[in-house]
Structures are given as C-alpha cells and as structure tokens.
N, C-alpha and C. Protein backbone atom coordinates (compact mmCIF):
# COMPACT_ATOMS: atom_id res chain seq x y z
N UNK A 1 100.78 -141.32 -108.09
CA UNK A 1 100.99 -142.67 -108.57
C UNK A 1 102.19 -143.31 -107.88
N UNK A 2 102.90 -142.55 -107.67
CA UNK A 2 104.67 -143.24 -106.91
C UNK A 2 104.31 -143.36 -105.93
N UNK A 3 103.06 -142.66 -105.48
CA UNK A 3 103.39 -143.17 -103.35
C UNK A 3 102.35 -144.24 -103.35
N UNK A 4 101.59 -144.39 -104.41
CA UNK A 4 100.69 -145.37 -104.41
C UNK A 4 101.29 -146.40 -104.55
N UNK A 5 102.43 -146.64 -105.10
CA UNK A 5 103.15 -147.89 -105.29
C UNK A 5 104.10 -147.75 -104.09
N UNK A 6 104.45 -146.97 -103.49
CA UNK A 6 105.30 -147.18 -102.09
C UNK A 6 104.52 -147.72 -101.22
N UNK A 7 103.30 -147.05 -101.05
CA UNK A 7 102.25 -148.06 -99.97
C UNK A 7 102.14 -149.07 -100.32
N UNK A 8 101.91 -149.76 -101.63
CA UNK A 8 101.97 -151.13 -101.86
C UNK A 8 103.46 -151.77 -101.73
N UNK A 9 104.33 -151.53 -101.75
CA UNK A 9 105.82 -152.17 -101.33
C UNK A 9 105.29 -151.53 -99.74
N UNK A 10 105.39 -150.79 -99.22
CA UNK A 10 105.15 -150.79 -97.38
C UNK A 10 104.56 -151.92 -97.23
N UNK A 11 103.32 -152.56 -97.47
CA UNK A 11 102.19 -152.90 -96.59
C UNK A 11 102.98 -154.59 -96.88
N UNK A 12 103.95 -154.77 -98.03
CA UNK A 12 104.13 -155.76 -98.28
C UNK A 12 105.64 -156.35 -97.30
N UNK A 13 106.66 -154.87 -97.42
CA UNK A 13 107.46 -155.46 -96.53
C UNK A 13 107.15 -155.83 -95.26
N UNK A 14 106.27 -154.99 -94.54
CA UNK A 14 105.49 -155.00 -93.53
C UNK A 14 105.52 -156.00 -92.91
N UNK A 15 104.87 -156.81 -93.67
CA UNK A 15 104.08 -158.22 -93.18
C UNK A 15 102.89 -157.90 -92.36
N UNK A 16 102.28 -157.08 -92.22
CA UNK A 16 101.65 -156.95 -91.16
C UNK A 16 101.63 -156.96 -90.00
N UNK A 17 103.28 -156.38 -90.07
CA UNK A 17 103.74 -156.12 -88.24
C UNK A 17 103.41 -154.50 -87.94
N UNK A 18 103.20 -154.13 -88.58
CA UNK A 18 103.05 -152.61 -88.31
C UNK A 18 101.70 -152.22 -89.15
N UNK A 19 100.95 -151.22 -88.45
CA UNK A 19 99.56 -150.43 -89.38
C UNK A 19 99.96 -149.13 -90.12
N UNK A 20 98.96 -148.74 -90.99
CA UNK A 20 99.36 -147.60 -91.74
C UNK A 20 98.28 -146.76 -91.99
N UNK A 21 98.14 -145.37 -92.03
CA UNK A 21 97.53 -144.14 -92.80
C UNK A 21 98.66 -143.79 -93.70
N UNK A 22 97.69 -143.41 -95.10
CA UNK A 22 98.48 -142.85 -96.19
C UNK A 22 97.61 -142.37 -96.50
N UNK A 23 98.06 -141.04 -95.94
CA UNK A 23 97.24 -139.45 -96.48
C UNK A 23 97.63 -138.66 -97.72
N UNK A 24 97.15 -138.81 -98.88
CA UNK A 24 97.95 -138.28 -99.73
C UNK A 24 96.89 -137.77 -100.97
N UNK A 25 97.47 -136.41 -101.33
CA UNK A 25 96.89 -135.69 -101.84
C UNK A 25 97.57 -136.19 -103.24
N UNK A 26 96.57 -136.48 -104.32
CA UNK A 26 96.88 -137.82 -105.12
C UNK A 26 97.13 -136.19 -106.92
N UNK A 27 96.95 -135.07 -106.57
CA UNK A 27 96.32 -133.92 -107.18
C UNK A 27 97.89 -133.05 -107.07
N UNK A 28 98.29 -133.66 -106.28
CA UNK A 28 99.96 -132.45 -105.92
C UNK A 28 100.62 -133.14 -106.56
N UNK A 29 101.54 -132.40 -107.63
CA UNK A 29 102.82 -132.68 -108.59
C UNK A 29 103.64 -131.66 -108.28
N UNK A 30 104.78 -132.41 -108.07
CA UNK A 30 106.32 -131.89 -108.06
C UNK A 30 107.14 -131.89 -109.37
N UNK A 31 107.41 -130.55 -109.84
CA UNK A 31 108.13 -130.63 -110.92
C UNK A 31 109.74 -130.83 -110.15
N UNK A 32 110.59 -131.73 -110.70
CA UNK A 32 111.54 -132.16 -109.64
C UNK A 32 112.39 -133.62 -110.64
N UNK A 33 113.31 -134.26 -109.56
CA UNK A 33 114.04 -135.38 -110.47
C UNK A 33 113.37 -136.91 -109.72
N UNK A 34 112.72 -137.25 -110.26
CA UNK A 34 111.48 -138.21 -110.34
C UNK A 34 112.57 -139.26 -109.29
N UNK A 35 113.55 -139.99 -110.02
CA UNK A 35 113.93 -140.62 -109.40
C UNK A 35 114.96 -140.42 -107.82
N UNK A 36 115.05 -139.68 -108.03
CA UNK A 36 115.55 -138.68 -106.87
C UNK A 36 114.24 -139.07 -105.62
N UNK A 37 113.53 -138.44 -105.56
CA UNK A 37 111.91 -138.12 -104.97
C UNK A 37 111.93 -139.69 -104.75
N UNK A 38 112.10 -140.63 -105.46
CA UNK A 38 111.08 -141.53 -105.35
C UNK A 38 111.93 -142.53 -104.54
N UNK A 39 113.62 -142.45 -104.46
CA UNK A 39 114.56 -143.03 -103.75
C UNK A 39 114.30 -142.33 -102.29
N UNK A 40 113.90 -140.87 -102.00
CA UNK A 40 113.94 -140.41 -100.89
C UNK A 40 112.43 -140.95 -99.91
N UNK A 41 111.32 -140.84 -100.62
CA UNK A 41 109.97 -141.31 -100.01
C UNK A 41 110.41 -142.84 -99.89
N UNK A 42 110.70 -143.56 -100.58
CA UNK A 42 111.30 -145.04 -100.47
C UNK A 42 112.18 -145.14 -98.89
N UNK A 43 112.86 -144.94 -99.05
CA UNK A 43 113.93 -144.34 -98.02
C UNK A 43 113.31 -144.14 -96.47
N UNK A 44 112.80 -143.31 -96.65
CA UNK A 44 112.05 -142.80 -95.29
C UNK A 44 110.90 -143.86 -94.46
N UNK A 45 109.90 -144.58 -95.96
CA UNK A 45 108.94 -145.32 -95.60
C UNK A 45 109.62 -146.53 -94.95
N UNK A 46 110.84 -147.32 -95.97
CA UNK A 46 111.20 -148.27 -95.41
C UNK A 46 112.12 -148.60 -94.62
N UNK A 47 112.39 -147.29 -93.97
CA UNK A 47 113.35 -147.19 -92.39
C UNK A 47 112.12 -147.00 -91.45
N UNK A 48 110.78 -146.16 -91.48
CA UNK A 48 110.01 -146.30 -90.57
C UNK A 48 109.70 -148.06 -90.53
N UNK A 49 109.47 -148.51 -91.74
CA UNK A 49 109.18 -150.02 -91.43
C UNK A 49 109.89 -151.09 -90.70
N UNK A 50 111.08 -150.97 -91.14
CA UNK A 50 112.63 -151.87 -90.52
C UNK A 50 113.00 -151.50 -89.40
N UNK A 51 112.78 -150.30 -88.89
CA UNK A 51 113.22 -149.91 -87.88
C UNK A 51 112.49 -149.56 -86.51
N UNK A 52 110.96 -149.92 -86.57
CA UNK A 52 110.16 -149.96 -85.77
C UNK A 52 109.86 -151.28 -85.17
N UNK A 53 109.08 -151.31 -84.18
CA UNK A 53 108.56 -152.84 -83.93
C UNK A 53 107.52 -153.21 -84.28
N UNK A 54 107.03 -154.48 -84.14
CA UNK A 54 105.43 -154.78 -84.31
C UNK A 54 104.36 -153.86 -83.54
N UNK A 55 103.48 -153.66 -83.97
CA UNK A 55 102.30 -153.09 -83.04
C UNK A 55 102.57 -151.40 -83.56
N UNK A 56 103.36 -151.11 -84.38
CA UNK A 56 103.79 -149.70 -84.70
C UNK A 56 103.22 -149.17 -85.39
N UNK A 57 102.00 -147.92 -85.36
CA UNK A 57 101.67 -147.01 -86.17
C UNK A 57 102.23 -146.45 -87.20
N UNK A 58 102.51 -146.33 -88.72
CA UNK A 58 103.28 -145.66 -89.41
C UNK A 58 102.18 -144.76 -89.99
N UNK A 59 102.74 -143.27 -90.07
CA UNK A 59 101.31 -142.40 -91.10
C UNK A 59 102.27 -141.75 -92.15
N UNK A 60 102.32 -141.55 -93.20
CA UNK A 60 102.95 -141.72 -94.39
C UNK A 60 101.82 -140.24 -95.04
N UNK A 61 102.84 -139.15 -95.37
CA UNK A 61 101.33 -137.51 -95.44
C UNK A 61 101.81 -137.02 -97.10
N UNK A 62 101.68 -136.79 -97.89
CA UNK A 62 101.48 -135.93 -99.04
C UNK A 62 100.57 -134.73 -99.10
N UNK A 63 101.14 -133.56 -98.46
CA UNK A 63 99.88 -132.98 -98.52
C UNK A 63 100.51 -131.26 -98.45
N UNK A 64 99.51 -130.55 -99.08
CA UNK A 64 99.93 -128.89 -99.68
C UNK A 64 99.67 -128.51 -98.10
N UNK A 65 101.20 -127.61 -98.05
CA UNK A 65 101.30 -126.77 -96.77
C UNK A 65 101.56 -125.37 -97.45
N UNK A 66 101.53 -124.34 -96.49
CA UNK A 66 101.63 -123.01 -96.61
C UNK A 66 102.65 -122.13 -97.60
N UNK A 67 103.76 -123.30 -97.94
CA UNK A 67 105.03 -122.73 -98.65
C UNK A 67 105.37 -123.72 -99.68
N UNK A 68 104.79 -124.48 -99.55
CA UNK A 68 104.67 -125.39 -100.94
C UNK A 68 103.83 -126.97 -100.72
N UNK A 69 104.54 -127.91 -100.52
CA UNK A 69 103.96 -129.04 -100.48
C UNK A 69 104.83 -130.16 -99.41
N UNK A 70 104.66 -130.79 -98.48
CA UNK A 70 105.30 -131.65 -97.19
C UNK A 70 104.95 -133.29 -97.44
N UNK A 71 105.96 -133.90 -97.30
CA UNK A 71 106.04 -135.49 -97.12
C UNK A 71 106.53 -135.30 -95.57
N UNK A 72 105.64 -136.71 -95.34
CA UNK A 72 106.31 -136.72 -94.03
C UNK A 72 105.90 -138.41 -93.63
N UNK A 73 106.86 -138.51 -92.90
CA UNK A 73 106.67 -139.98 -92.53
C UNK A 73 106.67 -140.15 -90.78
N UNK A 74 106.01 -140.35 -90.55
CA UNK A 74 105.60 -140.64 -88.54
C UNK A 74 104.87 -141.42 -88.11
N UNK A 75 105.65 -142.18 -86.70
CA UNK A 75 105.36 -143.39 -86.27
C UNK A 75 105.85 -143.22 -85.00
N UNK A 76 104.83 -144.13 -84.66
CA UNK A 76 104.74 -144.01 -82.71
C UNK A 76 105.90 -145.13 -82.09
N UNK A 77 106.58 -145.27 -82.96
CA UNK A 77 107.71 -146.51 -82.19
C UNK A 77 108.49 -146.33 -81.16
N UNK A 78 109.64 -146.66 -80.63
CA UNK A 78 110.39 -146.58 -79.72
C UNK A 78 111.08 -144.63 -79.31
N UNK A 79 111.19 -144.28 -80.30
CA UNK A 79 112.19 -142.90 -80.85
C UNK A 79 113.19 -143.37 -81.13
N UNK A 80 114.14 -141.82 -81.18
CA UNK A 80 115.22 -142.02 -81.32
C UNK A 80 115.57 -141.29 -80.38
N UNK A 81 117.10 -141.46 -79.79
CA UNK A 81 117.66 -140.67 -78.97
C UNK A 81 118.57 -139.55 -79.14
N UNK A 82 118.27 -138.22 -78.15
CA UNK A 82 118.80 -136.93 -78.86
C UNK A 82 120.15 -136.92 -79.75
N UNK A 83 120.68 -137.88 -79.10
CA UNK A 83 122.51 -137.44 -79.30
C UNK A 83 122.99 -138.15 -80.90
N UNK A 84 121.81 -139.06 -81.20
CA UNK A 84 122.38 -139.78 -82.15
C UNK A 84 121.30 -138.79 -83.62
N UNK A 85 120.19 -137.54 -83.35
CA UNK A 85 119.63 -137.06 -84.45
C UNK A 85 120.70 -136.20 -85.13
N UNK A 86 121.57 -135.95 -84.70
CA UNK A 86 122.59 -134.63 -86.24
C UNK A 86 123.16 -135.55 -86.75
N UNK A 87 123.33 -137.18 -86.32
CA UNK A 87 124.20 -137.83 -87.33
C UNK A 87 123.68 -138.92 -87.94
N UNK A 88 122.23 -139.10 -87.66
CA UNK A 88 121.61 -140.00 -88.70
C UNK A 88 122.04 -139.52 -90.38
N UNK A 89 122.11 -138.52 -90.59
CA UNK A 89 122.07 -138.05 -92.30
C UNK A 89 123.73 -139.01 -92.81
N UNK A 90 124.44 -138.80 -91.78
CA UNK A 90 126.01 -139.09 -92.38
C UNK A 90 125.89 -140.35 -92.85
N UNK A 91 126.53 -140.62 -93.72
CA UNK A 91 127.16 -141.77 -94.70
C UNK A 91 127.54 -143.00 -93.39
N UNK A 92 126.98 -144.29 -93.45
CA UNK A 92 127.53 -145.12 -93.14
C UNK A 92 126.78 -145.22 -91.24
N UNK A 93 126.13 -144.04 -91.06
CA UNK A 93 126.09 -143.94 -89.57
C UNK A 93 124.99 -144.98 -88.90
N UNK A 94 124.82 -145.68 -87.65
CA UNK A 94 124.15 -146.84 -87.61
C UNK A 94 123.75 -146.21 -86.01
N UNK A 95 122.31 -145.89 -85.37
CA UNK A 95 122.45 -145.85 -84.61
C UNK A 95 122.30 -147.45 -83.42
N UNK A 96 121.90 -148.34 -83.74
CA UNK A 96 122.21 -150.18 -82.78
C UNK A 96 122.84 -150.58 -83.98
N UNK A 97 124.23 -150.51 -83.66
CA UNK A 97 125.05 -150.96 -85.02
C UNK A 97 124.67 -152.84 -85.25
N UNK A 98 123.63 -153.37 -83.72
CA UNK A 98 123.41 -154.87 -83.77
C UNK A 98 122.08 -155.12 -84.20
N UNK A 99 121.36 -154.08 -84.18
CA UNK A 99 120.15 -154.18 -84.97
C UNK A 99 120.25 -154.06 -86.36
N UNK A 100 121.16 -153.31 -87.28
CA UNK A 100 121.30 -152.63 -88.27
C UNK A 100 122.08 -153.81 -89.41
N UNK A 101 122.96 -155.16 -88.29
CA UNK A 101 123.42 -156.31 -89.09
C UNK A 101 122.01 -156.98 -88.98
N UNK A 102 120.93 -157.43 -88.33
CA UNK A 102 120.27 -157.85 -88.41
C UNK A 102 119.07 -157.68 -89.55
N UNK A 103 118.95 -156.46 -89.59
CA UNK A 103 117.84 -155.66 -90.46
C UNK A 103 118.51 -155.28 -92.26
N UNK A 104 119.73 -155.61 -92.00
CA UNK A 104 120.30 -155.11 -93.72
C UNK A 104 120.20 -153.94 -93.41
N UNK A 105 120.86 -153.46 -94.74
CA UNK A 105 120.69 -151.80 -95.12
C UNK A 105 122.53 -151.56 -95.37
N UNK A 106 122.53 -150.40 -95.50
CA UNK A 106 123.82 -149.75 -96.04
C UNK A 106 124.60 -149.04 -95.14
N UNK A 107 123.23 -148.41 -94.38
CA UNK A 107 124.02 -147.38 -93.66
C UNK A 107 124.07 -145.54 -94.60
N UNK A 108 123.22 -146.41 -95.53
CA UNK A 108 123.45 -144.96 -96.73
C UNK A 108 122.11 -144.85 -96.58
N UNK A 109 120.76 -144.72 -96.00
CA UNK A 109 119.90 -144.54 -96.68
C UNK A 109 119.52 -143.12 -96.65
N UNK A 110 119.57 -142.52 -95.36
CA UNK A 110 119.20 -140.88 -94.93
C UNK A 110 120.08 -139.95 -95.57
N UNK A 111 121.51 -140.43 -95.74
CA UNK A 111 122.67 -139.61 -96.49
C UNK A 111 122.08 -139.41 -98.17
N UNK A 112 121.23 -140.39 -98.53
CA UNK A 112 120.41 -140.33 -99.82
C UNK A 112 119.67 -139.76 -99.43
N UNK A 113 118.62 -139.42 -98.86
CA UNK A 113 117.24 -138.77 -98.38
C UNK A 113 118.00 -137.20 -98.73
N UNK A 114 118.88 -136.87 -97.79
CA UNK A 114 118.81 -135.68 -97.33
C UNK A 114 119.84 -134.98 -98.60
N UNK A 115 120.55 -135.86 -99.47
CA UNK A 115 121.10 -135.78 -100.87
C UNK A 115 119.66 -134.92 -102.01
N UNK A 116 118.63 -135.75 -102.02
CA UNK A 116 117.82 -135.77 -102.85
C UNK A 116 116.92 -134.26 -102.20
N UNK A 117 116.26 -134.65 -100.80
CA UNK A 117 115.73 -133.44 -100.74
C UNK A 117 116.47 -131.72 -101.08
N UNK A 118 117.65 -131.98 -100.33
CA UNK A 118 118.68 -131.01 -100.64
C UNK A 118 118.74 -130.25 -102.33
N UNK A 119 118.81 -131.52 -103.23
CA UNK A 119 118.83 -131.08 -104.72
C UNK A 119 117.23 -130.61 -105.06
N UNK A 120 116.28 -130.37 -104.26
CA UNK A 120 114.79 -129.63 -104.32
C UNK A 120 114.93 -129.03 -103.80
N UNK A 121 115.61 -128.19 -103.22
CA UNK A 121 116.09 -126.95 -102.22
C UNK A 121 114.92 -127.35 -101.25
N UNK A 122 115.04 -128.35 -100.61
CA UNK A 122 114.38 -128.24 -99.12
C UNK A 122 115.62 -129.47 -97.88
N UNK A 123 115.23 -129.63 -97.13
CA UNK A 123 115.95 -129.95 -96.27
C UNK A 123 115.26 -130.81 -95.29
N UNK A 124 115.48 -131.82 -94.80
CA UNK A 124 115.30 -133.04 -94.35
C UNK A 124 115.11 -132.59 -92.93
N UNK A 125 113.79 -132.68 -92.06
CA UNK A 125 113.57 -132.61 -90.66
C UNK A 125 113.54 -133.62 -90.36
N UNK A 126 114.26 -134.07 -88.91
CA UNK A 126 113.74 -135.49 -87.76
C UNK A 126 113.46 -134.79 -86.57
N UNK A 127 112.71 -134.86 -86.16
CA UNK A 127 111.72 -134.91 -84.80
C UNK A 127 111.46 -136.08 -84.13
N UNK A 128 112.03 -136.30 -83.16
CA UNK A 128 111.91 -137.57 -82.52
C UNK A 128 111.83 -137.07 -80.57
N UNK A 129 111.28 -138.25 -80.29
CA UNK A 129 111.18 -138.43 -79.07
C UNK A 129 111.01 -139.97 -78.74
N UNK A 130 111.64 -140.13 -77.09
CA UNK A 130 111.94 -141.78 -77.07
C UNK A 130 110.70 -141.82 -76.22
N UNK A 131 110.53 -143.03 -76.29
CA UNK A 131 109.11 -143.46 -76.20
C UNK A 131 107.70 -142.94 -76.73
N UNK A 132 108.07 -142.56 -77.73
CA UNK A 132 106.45 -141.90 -77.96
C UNK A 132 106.79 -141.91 -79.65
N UNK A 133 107.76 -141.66 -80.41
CA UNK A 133 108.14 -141.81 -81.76
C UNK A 133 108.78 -140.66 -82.54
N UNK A 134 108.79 -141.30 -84.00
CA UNK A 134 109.51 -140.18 -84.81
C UNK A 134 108.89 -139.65 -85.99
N UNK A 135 109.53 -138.38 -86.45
CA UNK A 135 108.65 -137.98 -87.90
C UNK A 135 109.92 -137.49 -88.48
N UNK A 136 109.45 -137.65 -89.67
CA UNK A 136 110.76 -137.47 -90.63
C UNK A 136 110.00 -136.35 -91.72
N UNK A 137 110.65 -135.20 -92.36
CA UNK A 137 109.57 -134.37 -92.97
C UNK A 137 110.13 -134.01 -93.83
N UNK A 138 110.27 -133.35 -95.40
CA UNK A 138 110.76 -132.40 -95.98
C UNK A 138 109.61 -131.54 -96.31
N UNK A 139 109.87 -130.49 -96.97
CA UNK A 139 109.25 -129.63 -97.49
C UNK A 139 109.65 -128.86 -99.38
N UNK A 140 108.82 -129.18 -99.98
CA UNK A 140 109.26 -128.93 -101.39
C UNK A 140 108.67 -127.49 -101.63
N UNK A 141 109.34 -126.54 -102.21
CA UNK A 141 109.53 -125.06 -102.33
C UNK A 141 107.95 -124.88 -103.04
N UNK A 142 107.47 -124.04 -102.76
CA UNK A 142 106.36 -124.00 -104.04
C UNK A 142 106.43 -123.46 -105.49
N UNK A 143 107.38 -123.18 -105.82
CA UNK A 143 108.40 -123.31 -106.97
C UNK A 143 108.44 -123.63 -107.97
N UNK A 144 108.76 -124.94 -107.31
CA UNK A 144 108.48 -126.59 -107.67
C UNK A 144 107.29 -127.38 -107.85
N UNK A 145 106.45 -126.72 -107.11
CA UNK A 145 104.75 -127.46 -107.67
C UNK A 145 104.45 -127.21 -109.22
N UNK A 146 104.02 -128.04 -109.43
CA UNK A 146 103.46 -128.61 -110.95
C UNK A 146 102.24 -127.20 -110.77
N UNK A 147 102.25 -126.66 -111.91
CA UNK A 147 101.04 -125.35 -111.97
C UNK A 147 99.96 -126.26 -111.77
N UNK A 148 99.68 -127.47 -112.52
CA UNK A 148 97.96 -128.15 -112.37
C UNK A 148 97.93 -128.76 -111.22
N UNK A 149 98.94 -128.39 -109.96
CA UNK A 149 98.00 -128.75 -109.14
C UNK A 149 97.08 -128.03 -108.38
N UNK A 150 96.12 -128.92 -107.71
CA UNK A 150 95.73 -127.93 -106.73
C UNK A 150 95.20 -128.07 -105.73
C-alpha cells in the first residue's frame, strides 16, 4: 500500500519528464518502523526523480531475494561519479552544489535513507556508473519479513 502511494506522488512530481516500472511484490510485509521505511523509499524515489533528466528511465523493485526482501531504485540517467559515491550518505553533502540550489532539498536526504535502513539492520548500496546510470538498493534481513508473507 505505501509504495503504491509513492508511485502515485512519483508519477506526479514527475510531470512526465521521466518513465517508470514499479515492480512490486504487493504480498511482502516488513515487520519494521513504518515511518522510517516510508521516509527512506520516499527518499530514494524522489532523488531518482529530481535528480535525473527528462527522457530518464526510473524502475522502482519490491521484491523477495534470497536473504530476505530488496528495494531498489534504478535509472538510466547521467550517473554519478566515482569520487563523490562514499559521500553521498553524509549530512549536508551536494554532489552540483548549482543544481542542488536549483532543485531544493536539504542535503539530508541519503543521511536519512541510510539512518533508516541502518535501524533494519541492512545497509544502503549505490552502484553507479556515468553515462549509463544509478541503482540505489537496500536489503531487509529476513527476520524482519512479516510471517504472512509470501
């Protein structure tokens, strides 16, 4: 139900500058801190959105992996560049500090991401490459899965 309402805030900030897949296994529950989860998928979707260009693929995944259950957010945009991935998570960090006045934001949003996944004992992946795009991933313990799912 929460990512169903994140795709509907995506498609809306959007405008329809960017396309979307939202693969999501609608059957997987996370026993976990709701609002936590729902600031971090927020987070992720609407930095792939703000921070891509028009014409940009976003695929947005909910789906049971081998050790518990994976969100992941990936998009074919510009990338990112190597030197600036260990410090996206930090507080305040901007990688086009002239794009970043343009676009709003805090500067806090990944330092929340990787806050929240962290308190689910999993840990925040970026995978990026420039010119071809980025994926952003956590992984929730299986632990933590809701017994009814399946």
């Amino acid at each position: 139900m929460m990512l169903r309402v994140v795709e509907r805030e995506a498609q809306t900030l959007s405008q329809k500058k960017q396309t979307f897949t939202f693969e999501i296994d609608n059957g997987l529950k996370v026993s976990g801190n709701e609002d936590q989860l729902r600031s971090a998928i927020s987070n992720l979707v609407y930095n792939a959105v703000n921070h891509t260009p028009e014409g940009t693929h976003i695929t947005v995944r909910w789906q049971r992996v081998p050790h518990g259950a994976e969100f992941s957010v990936e998009d074919n945009g510009p990338g990112i560049a190597p030197e600036h991935i260990p410090r996206l998570t930090e507080r305040f960090y901007r990688v086009d500090k002239a794009r970043s006045r343009q676009t709003g934001g805090s500067g806090l949003g990944l330092a929340i991401v990787k806050h929240a996944v962290n308190h689910h004992e999993s840990r925040l992946n970026i995978e990026s490459t420039v010119g071809k795009g980025t994926r952003f991933s956590f992984v929730i313990p299986e632990r933590l899965i809701a017994k009814n799912s399946d």
